[in-house]
N, C-alpha and C. Protein backbone atom coordinates (compact mmCIF):
# COMPACT_ATOMS: atom_id res chain seq x y z
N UNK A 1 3.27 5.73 -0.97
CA UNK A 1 2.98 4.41 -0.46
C UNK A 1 2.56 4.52 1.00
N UNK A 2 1.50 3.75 1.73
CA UNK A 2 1.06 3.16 2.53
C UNK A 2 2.09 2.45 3.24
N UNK A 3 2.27 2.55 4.89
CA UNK A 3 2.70 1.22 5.10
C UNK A 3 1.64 0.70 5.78
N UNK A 4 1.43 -0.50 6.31
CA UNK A 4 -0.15 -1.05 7.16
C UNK A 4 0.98 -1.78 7.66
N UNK A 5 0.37 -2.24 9.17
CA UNK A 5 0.66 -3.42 9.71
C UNK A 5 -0.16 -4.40 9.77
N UNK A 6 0.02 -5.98 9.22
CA UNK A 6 -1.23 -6.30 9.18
C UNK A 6 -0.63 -7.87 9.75
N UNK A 7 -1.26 -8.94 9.98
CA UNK A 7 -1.17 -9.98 10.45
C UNK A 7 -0.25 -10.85 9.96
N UNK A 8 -0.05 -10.54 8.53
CA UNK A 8 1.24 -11.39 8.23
C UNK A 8 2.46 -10.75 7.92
N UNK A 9 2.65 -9.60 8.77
CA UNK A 9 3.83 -8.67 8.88
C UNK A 9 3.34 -7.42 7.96
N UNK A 10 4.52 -6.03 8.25
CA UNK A 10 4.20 -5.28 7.46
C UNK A 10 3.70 -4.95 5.98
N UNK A 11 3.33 -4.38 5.49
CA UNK A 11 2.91 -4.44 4.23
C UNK A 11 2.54 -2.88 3.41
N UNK A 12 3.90 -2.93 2.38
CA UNK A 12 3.28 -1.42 1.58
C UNK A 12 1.97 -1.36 0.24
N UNK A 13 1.35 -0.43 0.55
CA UNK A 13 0.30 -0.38 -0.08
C UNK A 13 0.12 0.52 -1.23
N UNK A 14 0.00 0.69 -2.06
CA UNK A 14 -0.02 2.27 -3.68
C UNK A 14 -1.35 2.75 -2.30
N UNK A 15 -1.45 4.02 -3.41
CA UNK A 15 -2.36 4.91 -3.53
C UNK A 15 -3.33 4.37 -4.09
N UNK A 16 -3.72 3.86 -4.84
CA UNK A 16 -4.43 3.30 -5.79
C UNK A 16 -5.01 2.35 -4.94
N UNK A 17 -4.47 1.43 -4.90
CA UNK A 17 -5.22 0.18 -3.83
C UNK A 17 -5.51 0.34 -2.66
N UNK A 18 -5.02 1.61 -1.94
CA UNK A 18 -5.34 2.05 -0.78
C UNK A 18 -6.79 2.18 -0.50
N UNK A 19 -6.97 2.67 -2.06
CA UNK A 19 -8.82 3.12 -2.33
C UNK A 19 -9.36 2.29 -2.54
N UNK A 20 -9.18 1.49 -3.91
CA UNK A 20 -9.56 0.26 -4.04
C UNK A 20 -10.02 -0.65 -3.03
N UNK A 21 -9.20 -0.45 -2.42
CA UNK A 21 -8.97 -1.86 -1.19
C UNK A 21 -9.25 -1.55 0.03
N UNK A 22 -10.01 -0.39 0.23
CA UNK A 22 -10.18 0.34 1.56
C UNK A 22 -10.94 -0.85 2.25
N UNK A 23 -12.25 -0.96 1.99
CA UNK A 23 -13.08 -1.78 2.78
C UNK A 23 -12.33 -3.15 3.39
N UNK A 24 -11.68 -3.76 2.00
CA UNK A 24 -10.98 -5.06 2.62
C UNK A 24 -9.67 -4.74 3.40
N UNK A 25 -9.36 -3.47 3.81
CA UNK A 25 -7.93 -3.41 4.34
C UNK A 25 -8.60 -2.97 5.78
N UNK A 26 -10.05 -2.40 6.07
CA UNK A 26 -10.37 -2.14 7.19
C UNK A 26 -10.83 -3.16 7.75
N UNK A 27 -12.00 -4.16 7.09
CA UNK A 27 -12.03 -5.63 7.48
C UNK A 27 -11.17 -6.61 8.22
N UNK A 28 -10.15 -6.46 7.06
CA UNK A 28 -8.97 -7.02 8.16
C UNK A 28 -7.70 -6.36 9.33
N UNK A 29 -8.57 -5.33 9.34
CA UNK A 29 -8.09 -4.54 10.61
C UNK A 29 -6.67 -4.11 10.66
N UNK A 30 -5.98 -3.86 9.55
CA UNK A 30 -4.71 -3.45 9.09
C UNK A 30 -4.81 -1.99 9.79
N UNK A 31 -3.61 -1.83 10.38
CA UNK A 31 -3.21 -0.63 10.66
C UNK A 31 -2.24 0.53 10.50
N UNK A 32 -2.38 1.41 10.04
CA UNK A 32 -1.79 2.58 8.99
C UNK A 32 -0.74 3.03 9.73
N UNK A 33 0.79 2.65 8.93
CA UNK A 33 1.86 3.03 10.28
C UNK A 33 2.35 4.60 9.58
N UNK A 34 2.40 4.40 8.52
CA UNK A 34 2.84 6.02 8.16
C UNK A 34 2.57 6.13 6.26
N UNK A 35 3.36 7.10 5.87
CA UNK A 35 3.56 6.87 4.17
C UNK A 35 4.82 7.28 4.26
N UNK A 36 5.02 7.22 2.90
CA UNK A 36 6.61 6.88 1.82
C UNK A 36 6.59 7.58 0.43
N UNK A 37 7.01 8.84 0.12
CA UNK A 37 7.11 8.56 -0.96
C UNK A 37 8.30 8.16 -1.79
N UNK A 38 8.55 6.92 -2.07
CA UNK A 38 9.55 6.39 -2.73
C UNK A 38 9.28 5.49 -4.20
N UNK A 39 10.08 5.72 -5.00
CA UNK A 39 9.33 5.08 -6.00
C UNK A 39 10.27 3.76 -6.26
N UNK A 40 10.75 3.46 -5.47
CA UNK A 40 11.79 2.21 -5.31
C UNK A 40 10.21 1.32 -4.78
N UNK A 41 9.38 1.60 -4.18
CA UNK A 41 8.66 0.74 -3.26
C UNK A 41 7.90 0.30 -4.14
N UNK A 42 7.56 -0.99 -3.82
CA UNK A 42 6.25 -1.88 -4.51
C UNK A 42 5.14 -2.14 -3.56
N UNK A 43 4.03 -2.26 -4.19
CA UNK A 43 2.79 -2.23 -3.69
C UNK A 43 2.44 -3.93 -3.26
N UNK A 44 2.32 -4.50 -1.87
CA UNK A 44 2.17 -5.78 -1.60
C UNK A 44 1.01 -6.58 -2.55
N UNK A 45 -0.39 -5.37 -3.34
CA UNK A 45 -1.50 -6.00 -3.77
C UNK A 45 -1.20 -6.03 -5.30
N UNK A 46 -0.88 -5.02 -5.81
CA UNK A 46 -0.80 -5.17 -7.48
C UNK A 46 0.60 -5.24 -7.35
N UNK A 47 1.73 -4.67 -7.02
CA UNK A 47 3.05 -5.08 -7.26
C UNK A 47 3.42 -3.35 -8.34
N UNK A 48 2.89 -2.34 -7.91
CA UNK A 48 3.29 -1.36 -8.84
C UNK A 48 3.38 -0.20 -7.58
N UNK A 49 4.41 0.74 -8.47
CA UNK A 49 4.65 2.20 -7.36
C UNK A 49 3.29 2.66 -7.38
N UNK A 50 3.56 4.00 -6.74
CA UNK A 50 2.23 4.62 -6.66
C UNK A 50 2.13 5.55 -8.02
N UNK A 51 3.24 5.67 -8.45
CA UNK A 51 3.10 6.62 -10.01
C UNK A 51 4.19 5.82 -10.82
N UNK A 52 4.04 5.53 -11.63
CA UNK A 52 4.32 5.29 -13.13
C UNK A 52 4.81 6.54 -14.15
N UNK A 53 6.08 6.42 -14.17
CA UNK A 53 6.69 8.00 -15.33
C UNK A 53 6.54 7.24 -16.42
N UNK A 54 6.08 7.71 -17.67
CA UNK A 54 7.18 7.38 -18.86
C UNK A 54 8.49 8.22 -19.24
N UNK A 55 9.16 7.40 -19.72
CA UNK A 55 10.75 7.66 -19.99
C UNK A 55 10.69 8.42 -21.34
């Protein structure tokens, strides 16, 4: 996970939407405070970790 700082407070980001969402996350001038890998964390745009196990 991503964290960004962005205008309406922090915000974690997947891997996935990081890419996805590059252009609109540079647009709005979000800024990249570090990563995480935790799979407790949810993604502020889709709402999913950055990996998915099956059980």
């Amino acid at each position: 996970m991503h964290l960004f700082e962005t205008e309406e407070g922090d915000k974690w980001v997947c891997i996935n939407c990081g890419v996805e969402e590059e252009i609109m996350i540079k647009g709005k001038g979000w800024e990249w405070i570090f990563d995480r890998h935790d799979q407790t964390l949810r993604c502020a745009l889709c709402g999913n970790s950055d990996y998915d196990f099956d059980d």
